[in-house]
Protein backbone atom coordinates (compact mmCIF):
# COMPACT_ATOMS: atom_id res chain seq x y z
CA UNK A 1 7.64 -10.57 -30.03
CA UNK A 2 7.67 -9.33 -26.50
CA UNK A 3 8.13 -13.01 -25.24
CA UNK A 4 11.34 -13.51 -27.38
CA UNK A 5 13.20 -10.48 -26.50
CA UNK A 6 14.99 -11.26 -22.40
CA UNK A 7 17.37 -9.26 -20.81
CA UNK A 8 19.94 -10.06 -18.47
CA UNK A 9 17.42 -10.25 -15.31
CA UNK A 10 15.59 -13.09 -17.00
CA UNK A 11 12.36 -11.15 -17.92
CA UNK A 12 11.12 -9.56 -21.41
CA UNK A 13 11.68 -6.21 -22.37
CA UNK A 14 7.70 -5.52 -21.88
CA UNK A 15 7.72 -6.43 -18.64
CA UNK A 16 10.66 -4.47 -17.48
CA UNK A 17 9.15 -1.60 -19.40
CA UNK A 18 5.90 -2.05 -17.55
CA UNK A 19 7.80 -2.19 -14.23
CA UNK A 20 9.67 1.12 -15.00
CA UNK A 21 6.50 2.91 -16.12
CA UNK A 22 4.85 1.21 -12.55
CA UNK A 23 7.83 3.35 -11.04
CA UNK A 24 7.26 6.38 -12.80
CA UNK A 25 3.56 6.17 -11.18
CA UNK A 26 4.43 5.22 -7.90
CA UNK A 27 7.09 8.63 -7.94
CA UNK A 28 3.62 10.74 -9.04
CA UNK A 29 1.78 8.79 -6.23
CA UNK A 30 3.79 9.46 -3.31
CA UNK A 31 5.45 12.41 -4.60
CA UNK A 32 1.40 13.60 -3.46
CA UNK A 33 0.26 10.91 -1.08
CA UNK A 34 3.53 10.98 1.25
CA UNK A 35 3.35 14.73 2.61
CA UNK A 36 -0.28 15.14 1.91
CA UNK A 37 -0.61 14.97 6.30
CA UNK A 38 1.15 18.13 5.83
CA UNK A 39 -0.47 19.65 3.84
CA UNK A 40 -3.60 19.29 5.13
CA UNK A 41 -2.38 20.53 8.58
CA UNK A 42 0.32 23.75 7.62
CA UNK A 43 -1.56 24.42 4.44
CA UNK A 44 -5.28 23.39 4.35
CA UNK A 45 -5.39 24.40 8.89
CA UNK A 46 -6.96 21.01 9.94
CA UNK A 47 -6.53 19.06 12.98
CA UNK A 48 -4.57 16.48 13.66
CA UNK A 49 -6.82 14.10 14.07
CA UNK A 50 -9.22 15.22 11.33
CA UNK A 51 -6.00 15.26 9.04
CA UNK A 52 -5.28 11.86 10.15
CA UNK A 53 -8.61 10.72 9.08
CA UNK A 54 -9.27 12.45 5.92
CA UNK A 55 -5.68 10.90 4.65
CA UNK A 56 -7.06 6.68 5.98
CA UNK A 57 -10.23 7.46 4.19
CA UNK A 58 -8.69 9.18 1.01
CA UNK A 59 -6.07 6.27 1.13
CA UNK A 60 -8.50 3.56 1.77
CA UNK A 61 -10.83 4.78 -1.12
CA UNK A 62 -7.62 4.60 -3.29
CA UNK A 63 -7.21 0.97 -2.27
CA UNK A 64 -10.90 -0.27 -2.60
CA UNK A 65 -11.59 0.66 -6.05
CA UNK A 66 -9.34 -1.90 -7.45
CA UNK A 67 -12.14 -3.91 -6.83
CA UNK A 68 -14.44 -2.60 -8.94
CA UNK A 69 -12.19 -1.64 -11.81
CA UNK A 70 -10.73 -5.77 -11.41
CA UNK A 71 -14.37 -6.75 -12.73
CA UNK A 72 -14.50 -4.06 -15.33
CA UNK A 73 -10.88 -5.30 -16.68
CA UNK A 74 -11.77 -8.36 -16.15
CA UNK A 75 -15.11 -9.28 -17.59
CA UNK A 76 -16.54 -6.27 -19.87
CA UNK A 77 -12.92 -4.47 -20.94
CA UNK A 78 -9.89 -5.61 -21.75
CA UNK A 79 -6.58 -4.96 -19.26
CA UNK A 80 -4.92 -2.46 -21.58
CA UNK A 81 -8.16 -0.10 -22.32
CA UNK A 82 -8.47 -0.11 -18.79
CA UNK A 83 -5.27 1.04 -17.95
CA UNK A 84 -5.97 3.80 -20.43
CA UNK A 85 -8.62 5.07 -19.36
CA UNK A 86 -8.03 5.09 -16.19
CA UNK A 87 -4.95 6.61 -16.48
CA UNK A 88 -6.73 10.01 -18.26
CA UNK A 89 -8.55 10.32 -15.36
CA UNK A 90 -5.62 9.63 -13.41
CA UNK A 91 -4.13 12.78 -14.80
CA UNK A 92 -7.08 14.77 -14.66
CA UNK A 93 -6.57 14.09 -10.92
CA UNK A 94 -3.57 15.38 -10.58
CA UNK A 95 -4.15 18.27 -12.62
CA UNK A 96 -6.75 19.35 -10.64
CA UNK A 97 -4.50 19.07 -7.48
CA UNK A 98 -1.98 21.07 -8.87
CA UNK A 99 -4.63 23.84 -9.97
CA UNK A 100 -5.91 23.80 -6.27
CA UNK A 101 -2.33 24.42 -4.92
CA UNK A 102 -2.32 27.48 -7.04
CA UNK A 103 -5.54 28.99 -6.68
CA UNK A 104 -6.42 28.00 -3.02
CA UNK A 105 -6.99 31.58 -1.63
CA UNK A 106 -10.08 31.60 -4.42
CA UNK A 107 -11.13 27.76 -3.88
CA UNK A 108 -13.14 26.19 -0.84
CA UNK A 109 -11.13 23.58 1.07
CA UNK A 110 -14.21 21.22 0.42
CA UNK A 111 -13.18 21.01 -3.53
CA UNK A 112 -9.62 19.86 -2.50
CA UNK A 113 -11.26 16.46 -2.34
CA UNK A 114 -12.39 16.61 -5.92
CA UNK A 115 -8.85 16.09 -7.27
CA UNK A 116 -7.93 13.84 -4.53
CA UNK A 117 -10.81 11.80 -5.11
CA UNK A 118 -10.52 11.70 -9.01
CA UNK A 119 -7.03 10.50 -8.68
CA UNK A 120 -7.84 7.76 -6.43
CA UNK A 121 -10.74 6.73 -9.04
CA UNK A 122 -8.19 6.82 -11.67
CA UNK A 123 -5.19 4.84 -9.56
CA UNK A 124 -7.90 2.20 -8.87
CA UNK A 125 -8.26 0.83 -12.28
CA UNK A 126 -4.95 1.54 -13.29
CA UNK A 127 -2.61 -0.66 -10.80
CA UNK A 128 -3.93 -3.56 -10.53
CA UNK A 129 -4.67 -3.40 -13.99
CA UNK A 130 -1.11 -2.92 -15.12
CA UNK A 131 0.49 -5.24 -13.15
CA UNK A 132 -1.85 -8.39 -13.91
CA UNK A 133 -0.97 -6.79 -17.47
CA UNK A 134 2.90 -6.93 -16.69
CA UNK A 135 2.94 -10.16 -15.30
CA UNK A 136 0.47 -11.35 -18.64
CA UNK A 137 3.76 -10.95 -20.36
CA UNK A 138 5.33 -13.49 -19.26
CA UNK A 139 4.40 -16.93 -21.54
CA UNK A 140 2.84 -20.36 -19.88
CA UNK A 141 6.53 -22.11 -19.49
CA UNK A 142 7.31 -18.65 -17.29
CA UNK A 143 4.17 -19.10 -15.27
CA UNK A 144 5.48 -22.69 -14.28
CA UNK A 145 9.04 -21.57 -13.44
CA UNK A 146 9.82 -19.22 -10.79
CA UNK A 147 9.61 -16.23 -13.27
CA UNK A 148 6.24 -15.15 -11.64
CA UNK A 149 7.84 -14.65 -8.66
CA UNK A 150 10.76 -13.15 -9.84
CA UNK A 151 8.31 -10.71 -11.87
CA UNK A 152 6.93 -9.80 -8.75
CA UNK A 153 10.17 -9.09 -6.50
CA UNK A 154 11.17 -6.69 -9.29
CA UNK A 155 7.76 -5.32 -9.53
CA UNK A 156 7.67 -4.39 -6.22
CA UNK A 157 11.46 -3.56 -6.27
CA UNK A 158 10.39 -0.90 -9.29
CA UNK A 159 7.44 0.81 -7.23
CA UNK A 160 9.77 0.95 -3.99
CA UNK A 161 12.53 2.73 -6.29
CA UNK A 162 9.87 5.45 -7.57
CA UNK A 163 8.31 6.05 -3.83
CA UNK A 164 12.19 6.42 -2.54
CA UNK A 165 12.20 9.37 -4.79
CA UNK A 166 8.56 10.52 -4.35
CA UNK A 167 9.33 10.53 -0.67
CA UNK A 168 12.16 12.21 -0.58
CA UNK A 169 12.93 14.65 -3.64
CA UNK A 170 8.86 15.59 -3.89
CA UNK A 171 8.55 15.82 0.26
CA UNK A 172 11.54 18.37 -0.08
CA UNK A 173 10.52 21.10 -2.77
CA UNK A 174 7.46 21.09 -1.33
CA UNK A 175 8.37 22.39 2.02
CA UNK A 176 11.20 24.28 0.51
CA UNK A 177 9.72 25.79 -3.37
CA UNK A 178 6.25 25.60 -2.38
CA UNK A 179 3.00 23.35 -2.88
CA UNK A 180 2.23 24.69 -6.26
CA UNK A 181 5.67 23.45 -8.14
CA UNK A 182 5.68 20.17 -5.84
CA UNK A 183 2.43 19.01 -7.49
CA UNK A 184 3.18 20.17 -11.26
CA UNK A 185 5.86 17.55 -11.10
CA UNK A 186 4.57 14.81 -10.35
CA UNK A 187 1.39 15.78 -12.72
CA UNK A 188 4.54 16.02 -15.69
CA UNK A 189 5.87 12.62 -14.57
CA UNK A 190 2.79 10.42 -14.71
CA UNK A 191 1.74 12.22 -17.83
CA UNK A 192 4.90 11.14 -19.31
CA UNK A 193 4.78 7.95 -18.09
CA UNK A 194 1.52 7.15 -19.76
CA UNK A 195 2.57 8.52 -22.97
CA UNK A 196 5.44 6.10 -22.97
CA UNK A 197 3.01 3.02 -22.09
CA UNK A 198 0.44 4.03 -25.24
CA UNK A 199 3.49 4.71 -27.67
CA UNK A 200 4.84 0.76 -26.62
CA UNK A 201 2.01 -0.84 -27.33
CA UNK A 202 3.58 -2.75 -30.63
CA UNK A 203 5.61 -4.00 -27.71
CA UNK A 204 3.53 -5.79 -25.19
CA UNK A 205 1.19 -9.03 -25.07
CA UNK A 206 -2.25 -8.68 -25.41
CA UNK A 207 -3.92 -11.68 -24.30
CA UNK A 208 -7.85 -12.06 -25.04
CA UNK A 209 -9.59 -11.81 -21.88
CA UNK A 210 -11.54 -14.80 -21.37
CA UNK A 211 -15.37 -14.17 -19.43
CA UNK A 212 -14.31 -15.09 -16.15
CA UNK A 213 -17.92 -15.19 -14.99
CA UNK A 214 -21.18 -14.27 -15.56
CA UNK A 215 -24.36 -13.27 -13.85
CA UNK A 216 -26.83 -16.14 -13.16
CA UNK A 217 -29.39 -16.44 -10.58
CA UNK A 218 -28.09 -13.05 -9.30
CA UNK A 219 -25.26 -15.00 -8.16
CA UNK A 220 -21.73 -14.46 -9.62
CA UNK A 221 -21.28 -17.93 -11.13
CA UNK A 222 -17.00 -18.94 -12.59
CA UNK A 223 -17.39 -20.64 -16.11
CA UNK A 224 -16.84 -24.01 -17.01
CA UNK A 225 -13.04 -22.97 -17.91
CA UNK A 226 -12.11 -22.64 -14.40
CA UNK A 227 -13.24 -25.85 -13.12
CA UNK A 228 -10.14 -28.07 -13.70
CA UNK A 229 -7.78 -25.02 -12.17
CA UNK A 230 -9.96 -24.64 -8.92
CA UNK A 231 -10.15 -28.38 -8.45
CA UNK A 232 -6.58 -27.82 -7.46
CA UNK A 233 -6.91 -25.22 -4.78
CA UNK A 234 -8.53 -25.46 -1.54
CA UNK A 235 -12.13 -26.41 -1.67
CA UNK A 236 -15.00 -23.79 -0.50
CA UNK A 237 -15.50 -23.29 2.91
CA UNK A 238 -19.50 -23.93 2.54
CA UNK A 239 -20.63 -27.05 0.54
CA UNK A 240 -22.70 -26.69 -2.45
CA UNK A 241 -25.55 -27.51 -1.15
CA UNK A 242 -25.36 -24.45 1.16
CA UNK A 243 -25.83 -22.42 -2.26
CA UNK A 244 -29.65 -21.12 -2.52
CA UNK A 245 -30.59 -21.78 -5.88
CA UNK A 246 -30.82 -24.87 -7.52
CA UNK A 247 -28.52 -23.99 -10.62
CA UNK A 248 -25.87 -22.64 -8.52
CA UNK A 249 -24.76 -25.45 -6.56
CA UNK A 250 -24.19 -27.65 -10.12
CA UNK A 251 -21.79 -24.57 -10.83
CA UNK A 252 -17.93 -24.72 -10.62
CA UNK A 253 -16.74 -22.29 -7.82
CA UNK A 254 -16.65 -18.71 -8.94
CA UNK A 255 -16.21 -15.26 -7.76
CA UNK A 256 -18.13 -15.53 -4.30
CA UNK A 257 -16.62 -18.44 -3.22
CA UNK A 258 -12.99 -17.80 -4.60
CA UNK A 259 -13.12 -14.48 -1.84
CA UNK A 260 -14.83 -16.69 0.25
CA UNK A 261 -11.82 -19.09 0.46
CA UNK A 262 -9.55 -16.15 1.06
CA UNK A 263 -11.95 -14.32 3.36
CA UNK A 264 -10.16 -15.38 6.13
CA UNK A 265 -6.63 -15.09 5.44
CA UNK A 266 -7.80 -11.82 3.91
CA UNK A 267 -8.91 -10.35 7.12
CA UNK A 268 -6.13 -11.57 9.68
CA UNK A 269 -4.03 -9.06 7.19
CA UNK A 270 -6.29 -5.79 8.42
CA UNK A 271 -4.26 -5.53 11.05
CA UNK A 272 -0.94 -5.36 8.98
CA UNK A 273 -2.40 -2.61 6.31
CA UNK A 274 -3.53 -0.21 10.24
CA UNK A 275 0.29 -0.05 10.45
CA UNK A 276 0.97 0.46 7.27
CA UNK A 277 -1.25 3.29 7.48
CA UNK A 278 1.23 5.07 10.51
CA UNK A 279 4.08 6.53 8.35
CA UNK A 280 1.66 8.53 5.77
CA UNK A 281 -0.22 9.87 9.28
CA UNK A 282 0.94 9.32 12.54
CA UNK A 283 4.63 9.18 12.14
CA UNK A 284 4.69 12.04 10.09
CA UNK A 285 3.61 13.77 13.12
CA UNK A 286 5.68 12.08 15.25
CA UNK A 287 8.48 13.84 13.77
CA UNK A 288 6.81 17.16 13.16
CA UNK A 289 7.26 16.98 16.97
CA UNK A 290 11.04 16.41 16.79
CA UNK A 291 13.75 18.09 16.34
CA UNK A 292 14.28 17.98 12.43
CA UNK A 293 17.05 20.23 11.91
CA UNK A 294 20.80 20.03 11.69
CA UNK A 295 23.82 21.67 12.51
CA UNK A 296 25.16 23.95 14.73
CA UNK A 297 22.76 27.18 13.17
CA UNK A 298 20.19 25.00 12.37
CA UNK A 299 20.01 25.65 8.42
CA UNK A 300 19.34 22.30 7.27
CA UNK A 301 15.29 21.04 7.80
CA UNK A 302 14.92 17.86 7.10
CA UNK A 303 10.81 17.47 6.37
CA UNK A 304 9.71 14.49 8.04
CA UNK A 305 7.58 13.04 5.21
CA UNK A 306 11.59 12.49 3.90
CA UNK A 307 11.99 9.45 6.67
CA UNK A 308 9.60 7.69 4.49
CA UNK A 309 12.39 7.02 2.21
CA UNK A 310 13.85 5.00 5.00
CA UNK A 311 11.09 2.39 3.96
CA UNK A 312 11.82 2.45 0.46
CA UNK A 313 15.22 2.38 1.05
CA UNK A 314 15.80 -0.76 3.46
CA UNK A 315 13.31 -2.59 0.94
CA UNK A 316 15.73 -1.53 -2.02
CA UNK A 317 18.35 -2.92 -0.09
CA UNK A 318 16.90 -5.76 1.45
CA UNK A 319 15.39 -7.71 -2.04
CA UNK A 320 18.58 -8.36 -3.79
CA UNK A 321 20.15 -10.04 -0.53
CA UNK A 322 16.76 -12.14 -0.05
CA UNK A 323 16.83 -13.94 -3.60
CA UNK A 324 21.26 -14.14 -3.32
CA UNK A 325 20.94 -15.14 0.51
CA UNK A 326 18.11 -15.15 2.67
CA UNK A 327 16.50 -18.13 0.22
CA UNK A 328 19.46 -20.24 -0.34
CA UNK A 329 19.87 -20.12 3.56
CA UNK A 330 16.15 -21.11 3.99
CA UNK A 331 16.61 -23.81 1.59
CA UNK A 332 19.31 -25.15 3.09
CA UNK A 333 16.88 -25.34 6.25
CA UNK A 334 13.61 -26.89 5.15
CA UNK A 335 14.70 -28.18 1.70
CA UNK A 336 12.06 -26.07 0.02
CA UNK A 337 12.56 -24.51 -3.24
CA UNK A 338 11.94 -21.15 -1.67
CA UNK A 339 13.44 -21.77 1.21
CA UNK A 340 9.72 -21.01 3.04
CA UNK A 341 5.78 -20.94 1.89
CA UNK A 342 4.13 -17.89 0.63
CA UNK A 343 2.14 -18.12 3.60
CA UNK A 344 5.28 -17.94 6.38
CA UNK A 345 6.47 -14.81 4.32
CA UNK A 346 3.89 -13.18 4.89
CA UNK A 347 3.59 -14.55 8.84
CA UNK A 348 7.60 -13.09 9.17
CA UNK A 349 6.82 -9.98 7.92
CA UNK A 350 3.41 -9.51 10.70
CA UNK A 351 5.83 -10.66 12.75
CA UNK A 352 8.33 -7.39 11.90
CA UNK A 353 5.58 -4.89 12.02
CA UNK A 354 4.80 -5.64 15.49
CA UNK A 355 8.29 -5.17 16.97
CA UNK A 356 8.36 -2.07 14.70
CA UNK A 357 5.07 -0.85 16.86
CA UNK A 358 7.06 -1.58 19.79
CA UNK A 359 9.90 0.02 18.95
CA UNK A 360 7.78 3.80 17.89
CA UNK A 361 5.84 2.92 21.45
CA UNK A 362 8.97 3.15 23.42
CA UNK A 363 10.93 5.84 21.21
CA UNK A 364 7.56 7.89 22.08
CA UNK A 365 7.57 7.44 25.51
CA UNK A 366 10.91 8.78 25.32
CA UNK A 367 9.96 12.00 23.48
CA UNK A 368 7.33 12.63 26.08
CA UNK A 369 9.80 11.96 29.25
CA UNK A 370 12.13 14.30 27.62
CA UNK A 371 9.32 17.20 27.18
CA UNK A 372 7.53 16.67 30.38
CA UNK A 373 11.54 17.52 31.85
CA UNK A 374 11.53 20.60 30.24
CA UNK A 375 13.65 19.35 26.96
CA UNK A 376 11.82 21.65 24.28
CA UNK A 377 12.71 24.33 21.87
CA UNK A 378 10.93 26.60 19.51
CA UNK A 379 11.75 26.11 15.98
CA UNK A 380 12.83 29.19 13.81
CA UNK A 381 10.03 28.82 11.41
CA UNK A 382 6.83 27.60 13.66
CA UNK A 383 7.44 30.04 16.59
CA UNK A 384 3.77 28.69 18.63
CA UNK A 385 4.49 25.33 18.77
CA UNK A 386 6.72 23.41 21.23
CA UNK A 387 9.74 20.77 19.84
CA UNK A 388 11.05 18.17 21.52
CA UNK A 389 15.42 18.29 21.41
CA UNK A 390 14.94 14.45 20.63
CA UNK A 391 16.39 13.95 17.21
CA UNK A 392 13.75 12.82 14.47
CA UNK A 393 16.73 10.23 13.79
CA UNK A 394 15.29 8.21 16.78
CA UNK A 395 12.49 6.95 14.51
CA UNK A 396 14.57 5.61 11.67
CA UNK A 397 14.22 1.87 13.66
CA UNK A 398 10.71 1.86 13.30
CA UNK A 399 11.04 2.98 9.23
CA UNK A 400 13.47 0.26 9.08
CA UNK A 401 11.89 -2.67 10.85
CA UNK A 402 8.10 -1.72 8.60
CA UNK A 403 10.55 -1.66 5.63
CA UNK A 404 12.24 -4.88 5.91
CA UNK A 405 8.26 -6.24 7.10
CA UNK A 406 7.21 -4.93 3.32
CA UNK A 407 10.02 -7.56 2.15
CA UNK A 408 8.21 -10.25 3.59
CA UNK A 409 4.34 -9.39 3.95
CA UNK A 410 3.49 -7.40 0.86
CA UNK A 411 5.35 -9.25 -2.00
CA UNK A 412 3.91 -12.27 -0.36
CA UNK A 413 0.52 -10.56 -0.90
CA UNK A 414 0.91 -9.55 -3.79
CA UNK A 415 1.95 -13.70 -4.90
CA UNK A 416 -0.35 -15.14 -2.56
CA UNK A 417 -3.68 -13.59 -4.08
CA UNK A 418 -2.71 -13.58 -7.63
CA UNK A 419 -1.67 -17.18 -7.63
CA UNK A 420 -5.38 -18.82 -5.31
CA UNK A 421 -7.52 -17.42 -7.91
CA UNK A 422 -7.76 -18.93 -11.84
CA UNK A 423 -6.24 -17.28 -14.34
CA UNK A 424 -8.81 -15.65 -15.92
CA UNK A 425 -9.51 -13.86 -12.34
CA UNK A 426 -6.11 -12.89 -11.88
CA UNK A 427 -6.68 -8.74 -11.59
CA UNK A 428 -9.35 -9.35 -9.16
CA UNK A 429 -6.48 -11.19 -7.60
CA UNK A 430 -4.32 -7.92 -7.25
CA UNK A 431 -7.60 -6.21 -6.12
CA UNK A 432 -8.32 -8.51 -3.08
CA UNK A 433 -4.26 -7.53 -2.80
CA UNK A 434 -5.13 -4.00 -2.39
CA UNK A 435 -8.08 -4.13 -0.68
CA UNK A 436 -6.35 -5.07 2.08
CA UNK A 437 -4.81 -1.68 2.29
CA UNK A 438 -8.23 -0.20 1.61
CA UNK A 439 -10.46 -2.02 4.53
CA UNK A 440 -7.24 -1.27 6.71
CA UNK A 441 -7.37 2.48 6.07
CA UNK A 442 -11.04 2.71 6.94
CA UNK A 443 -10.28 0.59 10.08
CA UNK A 444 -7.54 3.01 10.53
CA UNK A 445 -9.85 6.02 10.43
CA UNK A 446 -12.10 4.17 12.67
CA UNK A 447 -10.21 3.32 15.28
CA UNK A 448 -9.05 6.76 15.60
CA UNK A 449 -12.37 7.74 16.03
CA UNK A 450 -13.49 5.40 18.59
CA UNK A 451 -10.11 5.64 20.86
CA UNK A 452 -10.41 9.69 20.39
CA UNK A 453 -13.37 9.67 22.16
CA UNK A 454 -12.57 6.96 24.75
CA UNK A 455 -9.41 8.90 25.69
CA UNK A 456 -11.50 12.91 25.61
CA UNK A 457 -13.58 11.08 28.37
CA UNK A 458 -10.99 10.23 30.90
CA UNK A 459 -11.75 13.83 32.58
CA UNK A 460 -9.04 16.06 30.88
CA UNK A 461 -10.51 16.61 27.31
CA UNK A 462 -7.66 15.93 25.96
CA UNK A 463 -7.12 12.90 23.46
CA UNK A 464 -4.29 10.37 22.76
CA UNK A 465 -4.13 12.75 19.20
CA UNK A 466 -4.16 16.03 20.56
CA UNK A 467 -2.55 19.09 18.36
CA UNK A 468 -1.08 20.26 21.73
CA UNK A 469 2.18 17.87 21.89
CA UNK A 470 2.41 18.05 25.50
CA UNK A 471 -1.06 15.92 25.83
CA UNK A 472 -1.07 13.95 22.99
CA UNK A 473 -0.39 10.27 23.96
CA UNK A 474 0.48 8.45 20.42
CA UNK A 475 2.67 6.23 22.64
CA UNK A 476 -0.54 4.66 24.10
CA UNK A 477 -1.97 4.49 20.33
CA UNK A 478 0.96 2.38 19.51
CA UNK A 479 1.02 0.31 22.33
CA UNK A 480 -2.77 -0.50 21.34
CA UNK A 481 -1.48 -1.33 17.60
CA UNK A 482 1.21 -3.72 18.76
CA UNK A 483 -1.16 -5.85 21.05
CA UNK A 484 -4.02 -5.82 18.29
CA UNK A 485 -0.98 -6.90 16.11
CA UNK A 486 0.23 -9.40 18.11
CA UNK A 487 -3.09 -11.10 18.29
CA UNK A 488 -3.59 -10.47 14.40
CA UNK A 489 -0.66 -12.81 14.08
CA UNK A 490 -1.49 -15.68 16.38
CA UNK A 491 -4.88 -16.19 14.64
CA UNK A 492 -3.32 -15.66 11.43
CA UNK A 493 -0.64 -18.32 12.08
CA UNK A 494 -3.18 -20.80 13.18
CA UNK A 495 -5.37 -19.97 9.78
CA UNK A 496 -2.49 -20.60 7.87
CA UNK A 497 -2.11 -24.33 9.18
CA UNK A 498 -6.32 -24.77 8.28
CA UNK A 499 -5.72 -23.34 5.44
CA UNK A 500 -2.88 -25.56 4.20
CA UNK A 501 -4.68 -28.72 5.15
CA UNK A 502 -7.76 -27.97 3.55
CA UNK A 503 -5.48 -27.66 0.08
């Protein structure tokens, strides 16, 4: 039923139901995840650095579940009792936050994590989950047309709309109404959200799920079903005969050696998710340390969790003009249907995120040549700490520039690993997706770590992440990110070429 109904944009009514309800989700998500830095420093009293570090891991635990839940939904469950499931203790999560918010002065900070933790458990089987479930919509003469793509574009178009909002409506009445109110929304919006999902069920397409593989040898082994779909994809990087076990190598490719393939494409993209980590930590700071208020008395603050929306924003803007120009332009070029590979999307947008690294690096330095002159002021409302008179509208380039790199790099994710693996491995797809994000927070929360202590042992005690803004050296820290970057892309580019002769 779901399959004959189309709208206007080309897609069923399910999946554009799916999308909005992705939205929805995504507005809960950041409406929490977006100003959490802030919370954790005004509110909770940590550290910068320990803020920093608790919000990588917490957002890195977030993104490496998928992984788990992908087999679950997969193999023993089904993709819809998954997403329900998940999504009760996706609300219990939230729930829990909001309680917290209310009854901190009675609650030890420790238990803050409960919530935050039960949240991530719940997001991890319900994304990836509902979006190899929105794009299962979509019938077999879809899959061969561009409709997958064009499922995707507006998938990620949908989850950029709701984090616009999360960002900067949720960002707002928290610093304004108070922690307690800012969390009971976005508890009121996901509930709702997930009450319109079960009550459309009638709607949607519930394929069987297939076993995509099974344990044998205590190796995971693909069935027999997935042989003629593999045999078009790149072979494995290790012959069979590398396989211990003498029923293994007579096996079609499965699970191991699917991630295997992808290994390293998968980890030349670390780099990418480290800077995608900055806005939710480091530039958040960045701006606490600007000047972030307006006119002549000062009245207006705008919190700097808000600049997020500059992401979400440029992205918004940016996907309707790449399907109506940048592609036709492209395809006038190289004479590709798309106009470029998967692959090259995904190098352009690396490409973006290092300039954008650049760009913070020397808007930085500039902040800190302006303070070390003697260009600070005390805000109204924080009378013990020192603000640079450098407007936080000096980092709406770097905002921009990661936006517009999203355009590029993460849709192409998001295609790239659903489309390498077979079909009936398609969530674990969107799970290597997001894992990405989830090995690049930890490596986030690592390399903080490590270059904290390298940079306490130059003499002064003082690290590149220092709560006292008149040490604190983030310009070096992004000066770091760019070269590591930079680097991340040549290899990257010349894994790309391998990996395009091997298929």
């Amino acid at each position: 039923m779901a399959l004959e109904m189309k709208s206007s944009s080309g897609l069923s009514k399910s999946c554009i139901l799916i999308i909005v309800v992705a939205s929805v989700e995504r507005f809960a998500y950041k409406g929490v995840a977006s100003n959490l830095l802030s919370y954790l420093t005004h509110h909770v009293k940590m550290s910068t650095s320990s803020a920093a570090k608790s919000v990588s891991t917490w957002s890195g635990v977030t993104s490496m579940l998928p992984l788990a839940s992908a087999i679950l939904a997969d193999s023993y469950w089904d993709r819809y009792s998954t997403i329900t499931v998940s999504s009760l203790l996706y609300i219990m999560g939230f729930v829990g936050l909001t309680s917290w918010a209310l009854l901190c002065a009675w609650m030890p900070t420790s238990s803050l994590f409960l919530p935050l933790y039960l949240i991530s458990l719940g997001q991890g089987g319900y994304n990836p989950s509902l979006q190899a479930f929105g794009a299962d919509q979509l019938d077999t003469d879809d899959e061969r047309s561009n409709k997958k793509s064009l499922f995707f574009q507006w998938w990620y178009f949908g989850i950029c709309s709701g984090s616009l909002l999360g960002n900067s409506i949720m960002s707002y009445i928290q610093d304004t109404f108070g922690w307690g109110l800012g969390f009971a929304i976005p508890t009121c919006a996901m509930a709702v959200s997930v009450a319109c999902f079960l009550c459309s069920s009638r709607v949607y397409v519930h394929k069987i799920p297939d076993r995509p593989y099974k344990f044998r040898s205590k190796s995971l082994i693909g069935l027999e079903n997935d042989a003629e779909e593999l045999e078009l994809q790149a072979k494995p990087l290790g012959s069979a005969s590398d396989c211990t076990g003498g029923d293994v190598a007579d096996e079609p490719p499965g699970v191991a050696k699917t991630i295997l393939r992808l290994l390293p494409i998968w980890t030349m993209l670390l780099t990418f998710a480290v800077i995608f980590q900055q806005p939710l930590t480091f530039f958040t700071k960045q701006g606490m340390m600007m000047k972030h208020s307006v006119g002549q008395r000062r009245t207006i603050v705008i919190p700097p969790a808000m600049l997020q929306s500059a992401i979400t924003m440029s992205i918004i803007l940016i996907m309707p003009l790449y399907d109506k120009l940048i592609i036709p332009f492209l395809h006038l070029l190289t004479g590709k249907e798309k106009g470029i590979t998967v692959l090259q999307r995904i190098g352009i947008g690396m490409c973006l995120s290092v300039i954008a690294m650049v760009v913070a690096a020397v808007v930085e330095s500039k902040r800190i040549r302006i303070l070390q002159s003697g260009g600070m002021l005390l805000p109204h409302d924080q009378p013990l700490q020192l603000e640079s008179q450098l407007s936080i509208f000096w980092l709406l380039p770097q905002y921009i520039l990661l936006g517009i790199s999203d355009v590029f790099t993460v849709v192409g994710m998001q295609e790239f690993f659903y489309m390498e693996v077979p079909a009936t491995m398609r969530t674990i797809g969107i799970a290597l997706y997001l894992s990405v994000f989830g090995f690049g927070s930890f490596l986030s929360a690592l390399l903080i770590s490590v270059l904290e202590f390298f940079s306490k042992s130059n003499g002064k005690n003082q690290s590149w992440f220092s709560d006292d803004i008149r040490e604190a050296r983030l310009d070096s820290y992004y000066w770091f990110l760019a070269s590591l970057s930079a680097i991340s892309f040549l290899a990257f580019a010349y894994l790309c070429r391998h990996y395009n002769n091997m298929n």
